[in-house]
Protein backbone atom coordinates (compact mmCIF):
# COMPACT_ATOMS: atom_id res chain seq x y z
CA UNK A 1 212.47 89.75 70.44
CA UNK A 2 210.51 87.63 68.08
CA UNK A 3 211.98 85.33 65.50
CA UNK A 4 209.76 83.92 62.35
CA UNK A 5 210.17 80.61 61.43
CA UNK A 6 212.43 81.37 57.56
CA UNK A 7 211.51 80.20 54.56
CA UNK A 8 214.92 78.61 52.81
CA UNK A 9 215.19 80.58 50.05
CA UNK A 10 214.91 83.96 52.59
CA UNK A 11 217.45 85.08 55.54
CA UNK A 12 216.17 84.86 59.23
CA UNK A 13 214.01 87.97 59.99
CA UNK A 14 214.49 89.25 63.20
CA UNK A 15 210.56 90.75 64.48
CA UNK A 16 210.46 93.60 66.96
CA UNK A 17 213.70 95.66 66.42
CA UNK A 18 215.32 97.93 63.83
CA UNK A 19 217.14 95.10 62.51
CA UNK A 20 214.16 93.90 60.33
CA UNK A 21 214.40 96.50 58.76
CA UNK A 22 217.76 95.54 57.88
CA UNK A 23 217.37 92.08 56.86
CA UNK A 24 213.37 92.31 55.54
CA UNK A 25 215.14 93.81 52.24
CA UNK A 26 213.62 96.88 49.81
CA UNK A 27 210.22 98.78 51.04
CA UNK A 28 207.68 98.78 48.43
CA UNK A 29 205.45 101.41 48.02
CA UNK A 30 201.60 100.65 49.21
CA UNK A 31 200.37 102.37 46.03
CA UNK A 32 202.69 99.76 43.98
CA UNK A 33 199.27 97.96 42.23
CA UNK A 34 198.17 96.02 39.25
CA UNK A 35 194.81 94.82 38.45
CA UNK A 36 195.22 91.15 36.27
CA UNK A 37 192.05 89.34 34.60
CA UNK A 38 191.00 86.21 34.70
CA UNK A 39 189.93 84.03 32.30
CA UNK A 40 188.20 80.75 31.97
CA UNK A 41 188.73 77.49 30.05
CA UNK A 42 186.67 78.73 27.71
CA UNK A 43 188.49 81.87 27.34
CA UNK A 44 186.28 83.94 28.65
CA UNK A 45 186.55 86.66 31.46
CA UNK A 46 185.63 85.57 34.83
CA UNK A 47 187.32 87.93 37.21
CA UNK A 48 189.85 90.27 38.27
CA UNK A 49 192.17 90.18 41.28
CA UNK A 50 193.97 93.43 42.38
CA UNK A 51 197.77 93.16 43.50
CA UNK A 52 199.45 95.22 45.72
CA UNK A 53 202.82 95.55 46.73
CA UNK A 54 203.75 96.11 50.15
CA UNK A 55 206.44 95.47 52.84
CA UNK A 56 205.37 92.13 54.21
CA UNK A 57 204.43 90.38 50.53
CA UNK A 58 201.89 90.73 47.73
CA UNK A 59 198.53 91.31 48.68
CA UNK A 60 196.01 89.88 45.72
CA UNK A 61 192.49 90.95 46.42
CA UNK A 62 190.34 88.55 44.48
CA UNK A 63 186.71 88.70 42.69
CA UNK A 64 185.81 86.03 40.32
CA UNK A 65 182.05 84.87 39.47
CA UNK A 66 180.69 82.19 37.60
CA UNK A 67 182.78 79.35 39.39
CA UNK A 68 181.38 76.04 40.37
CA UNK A 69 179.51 76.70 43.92
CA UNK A 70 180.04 75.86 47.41
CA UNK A 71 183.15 74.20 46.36
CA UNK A 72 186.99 74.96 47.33
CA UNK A 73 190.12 75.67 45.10
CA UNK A 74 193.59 74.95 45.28
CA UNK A 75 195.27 78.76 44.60
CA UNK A 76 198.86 79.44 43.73
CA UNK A 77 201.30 81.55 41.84
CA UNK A 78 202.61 79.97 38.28
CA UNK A 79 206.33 80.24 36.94
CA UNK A 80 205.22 81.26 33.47
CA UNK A 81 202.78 84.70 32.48
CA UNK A 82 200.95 82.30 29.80
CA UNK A 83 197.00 81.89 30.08
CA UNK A 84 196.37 79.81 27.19
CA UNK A 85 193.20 78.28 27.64
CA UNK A 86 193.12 75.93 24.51
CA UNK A 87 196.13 74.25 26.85
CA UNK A 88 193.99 74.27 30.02
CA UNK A 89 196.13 76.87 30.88
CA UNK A 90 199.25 74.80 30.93
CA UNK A 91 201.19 77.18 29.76
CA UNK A 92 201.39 78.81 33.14
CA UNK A 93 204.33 76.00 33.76
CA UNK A 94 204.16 74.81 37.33
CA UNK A 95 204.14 76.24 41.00
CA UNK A 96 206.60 79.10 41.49
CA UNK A 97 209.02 78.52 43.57
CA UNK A 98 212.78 80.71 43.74
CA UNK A 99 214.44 77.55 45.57
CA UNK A 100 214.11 73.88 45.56
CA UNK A 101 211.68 73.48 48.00
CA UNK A 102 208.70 71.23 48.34
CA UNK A 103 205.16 71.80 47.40
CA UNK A 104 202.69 72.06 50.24
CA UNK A 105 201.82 74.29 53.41
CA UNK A 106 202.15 71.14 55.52
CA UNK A 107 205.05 69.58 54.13
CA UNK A 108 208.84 70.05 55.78
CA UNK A 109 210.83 71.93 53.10
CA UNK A 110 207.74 73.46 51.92
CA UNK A 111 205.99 75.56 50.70
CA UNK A 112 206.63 76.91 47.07
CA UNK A 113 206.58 80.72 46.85
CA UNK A 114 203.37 80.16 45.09
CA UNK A 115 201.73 77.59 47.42
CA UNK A 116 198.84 79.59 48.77
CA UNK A 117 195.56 79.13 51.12
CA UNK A 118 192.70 77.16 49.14
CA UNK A 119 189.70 79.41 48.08
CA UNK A 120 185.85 78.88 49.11
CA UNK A 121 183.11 79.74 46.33
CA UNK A 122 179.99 81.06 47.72
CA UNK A 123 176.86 79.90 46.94
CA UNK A 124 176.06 82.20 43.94
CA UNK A 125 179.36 81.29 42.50
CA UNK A 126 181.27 83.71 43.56
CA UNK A 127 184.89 84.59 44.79
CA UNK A 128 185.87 87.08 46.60
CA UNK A 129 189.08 86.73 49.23
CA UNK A 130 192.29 89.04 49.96
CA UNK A 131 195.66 86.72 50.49
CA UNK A 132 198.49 87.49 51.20
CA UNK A 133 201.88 85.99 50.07
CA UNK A 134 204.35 86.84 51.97
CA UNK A 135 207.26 84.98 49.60
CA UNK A 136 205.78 86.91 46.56
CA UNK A 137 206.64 90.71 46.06
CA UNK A 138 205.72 93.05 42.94
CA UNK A 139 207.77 95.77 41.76
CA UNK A 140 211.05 97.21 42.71
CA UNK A 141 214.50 95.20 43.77
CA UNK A 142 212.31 92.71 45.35
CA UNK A 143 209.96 92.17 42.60
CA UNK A 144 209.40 87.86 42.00
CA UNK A 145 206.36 87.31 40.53
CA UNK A 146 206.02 89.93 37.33
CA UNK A 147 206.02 87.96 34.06
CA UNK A 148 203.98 85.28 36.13
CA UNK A 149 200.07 83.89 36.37
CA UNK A 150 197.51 83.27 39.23
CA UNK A 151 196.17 80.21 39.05
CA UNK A 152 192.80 78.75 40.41
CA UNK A 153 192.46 74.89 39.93
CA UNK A 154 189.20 73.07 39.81
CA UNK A 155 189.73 71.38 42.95
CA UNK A 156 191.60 71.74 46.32
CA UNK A 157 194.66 71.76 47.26
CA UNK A 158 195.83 68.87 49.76
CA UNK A 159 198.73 70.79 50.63
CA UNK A 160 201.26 67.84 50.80
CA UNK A 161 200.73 65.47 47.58
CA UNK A 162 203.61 66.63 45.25
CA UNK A 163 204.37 68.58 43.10
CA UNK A 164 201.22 70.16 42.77
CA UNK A 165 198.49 69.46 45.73
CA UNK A 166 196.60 67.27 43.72
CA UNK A 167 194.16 70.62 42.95
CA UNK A 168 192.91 69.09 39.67
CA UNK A 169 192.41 70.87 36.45
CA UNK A 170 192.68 74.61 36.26
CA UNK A 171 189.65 76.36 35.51
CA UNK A 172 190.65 79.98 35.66
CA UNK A 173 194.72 82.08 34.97
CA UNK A 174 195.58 85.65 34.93
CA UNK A 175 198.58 86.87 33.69
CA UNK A 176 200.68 88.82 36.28
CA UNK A 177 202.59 91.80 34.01
């Protein structure tokens, strides 16, 4: 039998056996999607990213263009569905995060439910990456993050500096329905 590591705000899954079943909480449906757009500072459309729903988290398939090149960007999951750009997109509120834990992948207490990988641009300026958040889930019982944004900043993410990551301004938000 496996055990996973738990996040603090989630019971101990047990890997392997019928009883993570038990503990994992509600199935959601793989067909359980939304499609969100993004926006720049300027207001204008830069992307989409499609969400899915499944058993193990929210999957978020992004494509965004016209980002600065060959550069990488802090990526997380905002407390507030709010994309003003004439704010810089403050209005997305901070990290998401369902317990008081810290910000960062490498930090001990961490991470925020919305802490997430950072995100390479290619070349041409373009985006295109599938995470998945396995804190995060969308629709049904389980459902955490409607009524929430994606955020990209304009830099990365250090992963320990807090509350935030040190990521920098954010250049792009999507409002999660």
């Amino acid at each position: 039998m496996t055990v996973s590591r738990p996040h603090p705000s989630r019971p101990l899954l047990l890997l392997g056996s019928a009883a993570f079943f038990a503990l994992a909480g509600p199935v959601v449906a793989q067909d359980n999607q939304q499609e969100v757009t993004f926006t720049n500072a300027d207001g204008a459309e830069t992307g989409t990213a499609m969400l899915t729903g499944t058993p193990a988290g929210l999957l978020i398939e992004l494509d965004l263009r016209n980002l600065p090149p060959e550069t990488w960007h802090g990526f997380h999951i905002h407390e507030t569905g709010e994309c003003d750009a004439d704010d810089g997109f403050e209005s997305a509120g901070g990290h998401f995060s369902i317990s008081e834990t810290n910000h960062g992948l490498l930090m001990t207490g961490g991470p925020h439910t919305g802490d997430m990988p950072n995100q390479y641009v290619a070349a041409d300026g373009t985006l295109k990456a599938q995470v998945l958040n396995t804190y995060a889930f969308l629709g049904g019982p389980s459902d955490n993050v409607s009524g929430r944004a994606l955020v990209l900043h304009g830099g990365a993410d250090d992963y320990e500096s807090q509350p935030s990551g040190d990521a920098g301004e954010r250049i792009a938000c999507a409002v999660i329905e």
